[in-house]
Protein backbone atom coordinates (compact mmCIF):
# COMPACT_ATOMS: atom_id res chain seq x y z
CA UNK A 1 91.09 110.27 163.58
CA UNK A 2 94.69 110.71 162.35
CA UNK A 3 96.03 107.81 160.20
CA UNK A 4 98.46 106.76 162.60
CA UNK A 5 95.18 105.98 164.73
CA UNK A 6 93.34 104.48 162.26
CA UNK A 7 96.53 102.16 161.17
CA UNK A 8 97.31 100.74 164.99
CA UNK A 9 93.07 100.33 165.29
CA UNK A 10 92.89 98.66 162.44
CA UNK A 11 95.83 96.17 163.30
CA UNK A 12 95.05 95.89 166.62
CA UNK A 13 98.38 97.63 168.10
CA UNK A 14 96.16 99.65 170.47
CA UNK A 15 96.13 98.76 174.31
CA UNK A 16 93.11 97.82 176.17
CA UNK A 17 92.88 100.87 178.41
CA UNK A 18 92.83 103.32 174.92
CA UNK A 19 89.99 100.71 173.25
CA UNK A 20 87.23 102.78 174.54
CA UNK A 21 88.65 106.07 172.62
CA UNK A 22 88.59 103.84 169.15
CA UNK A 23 85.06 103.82 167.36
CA UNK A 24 84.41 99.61 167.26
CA UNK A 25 81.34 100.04 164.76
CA UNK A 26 84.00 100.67 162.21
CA UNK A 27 83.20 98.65 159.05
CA UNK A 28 86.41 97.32 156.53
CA UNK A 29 85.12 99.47 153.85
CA UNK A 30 85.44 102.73 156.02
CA UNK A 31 88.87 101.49 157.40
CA UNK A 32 90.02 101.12 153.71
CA UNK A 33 88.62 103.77 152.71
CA UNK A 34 90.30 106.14 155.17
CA UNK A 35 93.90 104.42 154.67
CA UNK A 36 93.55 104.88 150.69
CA UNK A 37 93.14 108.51 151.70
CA UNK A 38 96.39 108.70 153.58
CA UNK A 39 97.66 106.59 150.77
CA UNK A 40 98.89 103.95 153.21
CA UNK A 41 96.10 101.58 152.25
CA UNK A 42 99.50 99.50 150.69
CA UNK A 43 102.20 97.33 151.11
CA UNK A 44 105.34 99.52 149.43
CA UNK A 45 106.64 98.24 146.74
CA UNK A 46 110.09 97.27 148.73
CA UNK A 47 107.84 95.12 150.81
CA UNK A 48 106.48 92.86 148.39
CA UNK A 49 107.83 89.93 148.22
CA UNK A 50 108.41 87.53 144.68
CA UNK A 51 106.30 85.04 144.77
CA UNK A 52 107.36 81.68 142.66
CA UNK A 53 110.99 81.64 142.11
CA UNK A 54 112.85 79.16 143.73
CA UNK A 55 116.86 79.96 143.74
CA UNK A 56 118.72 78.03 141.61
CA UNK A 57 120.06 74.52 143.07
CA UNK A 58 122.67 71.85 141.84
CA UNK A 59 121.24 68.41 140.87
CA UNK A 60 119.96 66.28 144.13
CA UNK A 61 118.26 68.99 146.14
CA UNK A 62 115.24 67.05 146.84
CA UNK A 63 111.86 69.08 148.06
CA UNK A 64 109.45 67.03 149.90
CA UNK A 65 105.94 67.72 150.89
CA UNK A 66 103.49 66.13 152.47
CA UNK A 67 99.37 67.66 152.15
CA UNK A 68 96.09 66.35 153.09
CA UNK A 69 93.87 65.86 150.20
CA UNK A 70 90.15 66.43 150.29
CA UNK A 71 88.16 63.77 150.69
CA UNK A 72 88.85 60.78 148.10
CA UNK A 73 85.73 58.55 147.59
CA UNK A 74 85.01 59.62 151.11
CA UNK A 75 88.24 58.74 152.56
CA UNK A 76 90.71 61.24 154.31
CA UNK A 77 93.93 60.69 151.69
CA UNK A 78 97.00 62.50 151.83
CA UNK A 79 99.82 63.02 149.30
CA UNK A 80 103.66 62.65 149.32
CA UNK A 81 105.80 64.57 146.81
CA UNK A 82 108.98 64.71 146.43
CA UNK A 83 110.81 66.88 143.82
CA UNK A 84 114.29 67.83 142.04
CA UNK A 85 114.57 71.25 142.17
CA UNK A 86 117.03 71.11 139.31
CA UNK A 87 115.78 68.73 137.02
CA UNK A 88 112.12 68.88 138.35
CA UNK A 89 111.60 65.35 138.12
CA UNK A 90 108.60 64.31 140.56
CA UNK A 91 107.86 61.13 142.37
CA UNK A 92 103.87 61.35 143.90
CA UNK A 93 102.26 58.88 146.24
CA UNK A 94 98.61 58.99 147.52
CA UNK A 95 98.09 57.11 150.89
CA UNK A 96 95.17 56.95 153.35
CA UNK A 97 97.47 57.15 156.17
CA UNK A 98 100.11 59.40 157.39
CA UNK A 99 102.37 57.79 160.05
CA UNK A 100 105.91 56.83 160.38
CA UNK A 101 105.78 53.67 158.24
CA UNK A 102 104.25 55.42 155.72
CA UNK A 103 106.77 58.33 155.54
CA UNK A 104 109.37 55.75 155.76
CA UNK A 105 107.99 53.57 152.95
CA UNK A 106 108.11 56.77 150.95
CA UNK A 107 111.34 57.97 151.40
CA UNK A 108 112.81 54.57 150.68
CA UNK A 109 110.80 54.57 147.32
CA UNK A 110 111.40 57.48 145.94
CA UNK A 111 115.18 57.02 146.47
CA UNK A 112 114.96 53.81 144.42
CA UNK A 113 113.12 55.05 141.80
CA UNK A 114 114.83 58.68 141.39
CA UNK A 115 116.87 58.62 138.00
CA UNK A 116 119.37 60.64 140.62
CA UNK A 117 121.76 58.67 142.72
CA UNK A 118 122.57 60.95 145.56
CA UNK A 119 124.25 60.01 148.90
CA UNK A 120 121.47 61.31 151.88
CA UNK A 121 123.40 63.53 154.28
C-alpha cells in the first residue's frame, strides 16, 4: 500500500465506497511502523508549535479561567483564577458551584483585591 494510502487510512480521509479496498485489521503498531518507513511518521519541524510562552503584555491584562476540580471531600468543586500576565500576580477561589452569582461574586473580588487598578473595558 503506497504511503499516501496508508496516511488518508490512517486519518480517516478515505470515502466509504473505497473502505472495502483498505485492510481494517490494521493494528497502530503496523500503521506506525509503515509511516516511520516513509519517514512521514512526523509532524515537520515547521509544524510544531511552542508550547508555554505567552507574548508579552502591558500591566492589567487579566487571564481568567474557570476548571472543574476532582472531587473535594466528595463534592464536585470548581476553581476560579484569575491572573496578570505581566506581573503574574494570582487571585484563586474554590467554590462548589458554578453559576452566574458565583462568576459575578468573583469578578467583583478579584477586582477589589488586585494590587492593579485598571478601568474594565
Amino acid at each position: 500500500m503506497p504511503a499516501a494510502d496508508i496516511t488518508a487510512f490512517a486519518l480517516g480521509r478515505h470515502r466509504r465506497g473505497d473502505a472495502a479496498l483498505y485492510p481494517t485489521d490494521l493494528s497502530r503498531s503496523a500503521i506506525h511502523s509503515c509511516l516511520q518507513r516513509y519517514g512521514i511518521s512526523q509532524r515537520s519541524k515547521a509544524e510544531r508549535l511552542k508550547a508555554g510562552i505567552f507574548e508579552q503584555t502591558a500591566v492589567g491584562f487579566i487571564h481568567i479561567d474557570l476548571n472543574h476540580v476532582p472531587a473535594l471531600e466528595r463534592r464536585k468543586s470548581y476553581v476560579y483564577v484569575a491572573i496578570d500576565r505581566a506581573t503574574r500576580y494570582a487571585y484563586v477561589e474554590v467554590h462548589s458551584r458554578r453559576d452566574a452569582n458565583t462568576s459575578a461574586s468573583f469578578l467583583k473580588l478579584s477586582w477589589l483585591t488586585s494590587p492593579i487598578r485598571f478601568i474594565p473595558s
